[in-house]
Protein backbone atom coordinates (compact mmCIF):
# COMPACT_ATOMS: atom_id res chain seq x y z
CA UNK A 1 88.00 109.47 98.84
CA UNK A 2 90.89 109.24 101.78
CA UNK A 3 93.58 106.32 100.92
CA UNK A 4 93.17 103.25 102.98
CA UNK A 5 95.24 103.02 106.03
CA UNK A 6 98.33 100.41 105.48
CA UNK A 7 97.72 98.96 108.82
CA UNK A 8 93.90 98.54 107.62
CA UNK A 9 95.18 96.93 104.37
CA UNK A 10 97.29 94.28 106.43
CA UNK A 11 94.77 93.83 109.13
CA UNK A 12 92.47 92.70 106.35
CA UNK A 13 95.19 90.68 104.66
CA UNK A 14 96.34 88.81 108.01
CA UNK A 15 92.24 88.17 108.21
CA UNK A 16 92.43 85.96 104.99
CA UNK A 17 96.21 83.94 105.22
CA UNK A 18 97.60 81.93 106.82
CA UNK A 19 100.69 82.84 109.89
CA UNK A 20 102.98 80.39 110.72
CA UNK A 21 105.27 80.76 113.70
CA UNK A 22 108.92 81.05 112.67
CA UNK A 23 109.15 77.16 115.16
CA UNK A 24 106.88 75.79 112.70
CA UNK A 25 108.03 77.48 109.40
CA UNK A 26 111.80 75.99 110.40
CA UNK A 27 110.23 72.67 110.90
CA UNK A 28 108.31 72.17 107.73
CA UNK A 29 111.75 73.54 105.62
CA UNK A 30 113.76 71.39 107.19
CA UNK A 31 111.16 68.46 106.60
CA UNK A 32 111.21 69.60 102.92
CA UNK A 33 107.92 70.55 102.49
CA UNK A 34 107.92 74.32 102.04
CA UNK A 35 110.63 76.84 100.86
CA UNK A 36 111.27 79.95 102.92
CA UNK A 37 110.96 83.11 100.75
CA UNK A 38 112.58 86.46 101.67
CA UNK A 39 110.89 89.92 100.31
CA UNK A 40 113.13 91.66 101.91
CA UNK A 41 115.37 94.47 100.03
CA UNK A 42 119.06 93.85 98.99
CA UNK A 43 119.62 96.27 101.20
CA UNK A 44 118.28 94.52 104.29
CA UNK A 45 119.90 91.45 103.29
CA UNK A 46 123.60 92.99 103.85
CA UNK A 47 122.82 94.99 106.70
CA UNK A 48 120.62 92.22 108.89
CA UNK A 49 121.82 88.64 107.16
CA UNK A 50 120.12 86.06 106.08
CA UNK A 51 118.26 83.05 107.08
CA UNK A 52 120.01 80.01 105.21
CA UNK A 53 118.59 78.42 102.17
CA UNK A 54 115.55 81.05 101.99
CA UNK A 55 115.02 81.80 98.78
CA UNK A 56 115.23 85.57 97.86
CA UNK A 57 112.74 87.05 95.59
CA UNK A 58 112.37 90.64 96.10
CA UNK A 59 109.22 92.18 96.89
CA UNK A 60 109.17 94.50 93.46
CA UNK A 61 109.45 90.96 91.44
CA UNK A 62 107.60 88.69 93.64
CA UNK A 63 104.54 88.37 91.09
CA UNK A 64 106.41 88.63 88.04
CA UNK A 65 108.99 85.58 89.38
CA UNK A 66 105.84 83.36 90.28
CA UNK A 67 103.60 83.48 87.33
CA UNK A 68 104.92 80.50 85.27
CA UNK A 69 103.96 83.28 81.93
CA UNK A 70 106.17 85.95 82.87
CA UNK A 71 109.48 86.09 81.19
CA UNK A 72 110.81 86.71 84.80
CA UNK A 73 109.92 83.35 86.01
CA UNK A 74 111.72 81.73 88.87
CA UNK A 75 111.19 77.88 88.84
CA UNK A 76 112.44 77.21 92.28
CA UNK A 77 108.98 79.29 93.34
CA UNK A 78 107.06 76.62 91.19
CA UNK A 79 108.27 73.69 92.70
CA UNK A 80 108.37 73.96 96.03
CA UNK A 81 105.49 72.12 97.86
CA UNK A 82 104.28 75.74 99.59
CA UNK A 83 105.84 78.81 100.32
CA UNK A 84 106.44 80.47 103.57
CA UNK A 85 107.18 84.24 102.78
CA UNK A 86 108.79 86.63 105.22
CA UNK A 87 109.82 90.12 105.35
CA UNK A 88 111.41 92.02 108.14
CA UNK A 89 108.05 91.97 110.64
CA UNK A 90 105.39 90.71 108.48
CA UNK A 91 103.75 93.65 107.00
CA UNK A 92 104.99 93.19 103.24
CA UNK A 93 104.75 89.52 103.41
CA UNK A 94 101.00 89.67 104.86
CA UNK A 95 99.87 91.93 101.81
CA UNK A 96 102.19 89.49 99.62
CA UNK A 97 100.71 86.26 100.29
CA UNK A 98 97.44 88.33 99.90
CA UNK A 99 98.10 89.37 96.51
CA UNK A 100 99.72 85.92 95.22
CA UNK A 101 96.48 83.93 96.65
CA UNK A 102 94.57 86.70 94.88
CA UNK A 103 96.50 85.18 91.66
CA UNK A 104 95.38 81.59 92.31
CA UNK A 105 99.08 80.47 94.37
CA UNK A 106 97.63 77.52 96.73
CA UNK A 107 99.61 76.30 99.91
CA UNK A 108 101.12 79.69 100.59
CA UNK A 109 101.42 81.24 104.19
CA UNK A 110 103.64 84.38 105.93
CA UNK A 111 106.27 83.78 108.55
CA UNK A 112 104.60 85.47 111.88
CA UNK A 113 106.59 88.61 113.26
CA UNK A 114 109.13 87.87 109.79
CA UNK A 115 113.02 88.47 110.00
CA UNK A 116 112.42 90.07 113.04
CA UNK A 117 111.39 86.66 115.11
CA UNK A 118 113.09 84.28 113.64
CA UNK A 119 116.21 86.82 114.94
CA UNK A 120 115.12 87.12 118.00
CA UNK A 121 114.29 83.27 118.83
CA UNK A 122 117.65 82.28 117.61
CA UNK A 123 117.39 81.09 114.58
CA UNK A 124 120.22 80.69 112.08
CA UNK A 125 121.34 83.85 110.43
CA UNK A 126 124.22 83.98 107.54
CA UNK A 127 125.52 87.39 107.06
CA UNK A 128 127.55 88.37 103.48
């Protein structure tokens, strides 16, 4: 049986989340009703920057830190009001709202075109 495509696998993903635009992601943070969630790497954190006061829970964790059972549990993923994940151009963070819906997560959505939008629009950027 040939492996399934990536692209197919966030095609399919993208079909069944929601996308916000990085405008509309910035507004709803800085109304305080959703946290902004990096999945990027460490890596890409220190070479690109940040966006401030995303919260940064690494791709390789990301179900472990949401499911309140895990001993890796992150509480600030719990109580936010809904999540906005992002990666650098919204291929990881499609497949990674897919997977934390698929867990039962409610009010969860991906930042459209990721890092790489909100970067090019403008948008705030903290570097280490």
């Amino acid at each position: 049986m040939p492996i399934t495509p990536v692209k197919a696998l966030v095609a399919d993903a993208k079909r069944q989340i929601s996308s916000l635009p990085p405008e509309e992601a910035q507004a709803l943070v800085a109304a305080g009703k959703a946290l902004l969630v990096d999945i990027r790497d460490p890596r890409e954190l220190s070479r690109e920057g940040r966006i401030p006061g995303a919260f940064h829970a690494p791709r390789g964790m990301l179900e472990f830190w949401i499911d309140p059972q895990s001993p890796y549990h992150k509480t600030a993923l719990a109580e936010a009001t809904s999540l906005i994940l992002f990666c650098a151009s919204a291929w990881r963070s499609a497949l990674s709202v897919k997977t934390l819906q698929d867990m039962g997560v409610e009010n969860i959505a991906e930042m459209e075109g990721g890092f790489s939008a909100w970067k090019s629009r403008g948008g705030p950027i903290e570097k280490d």
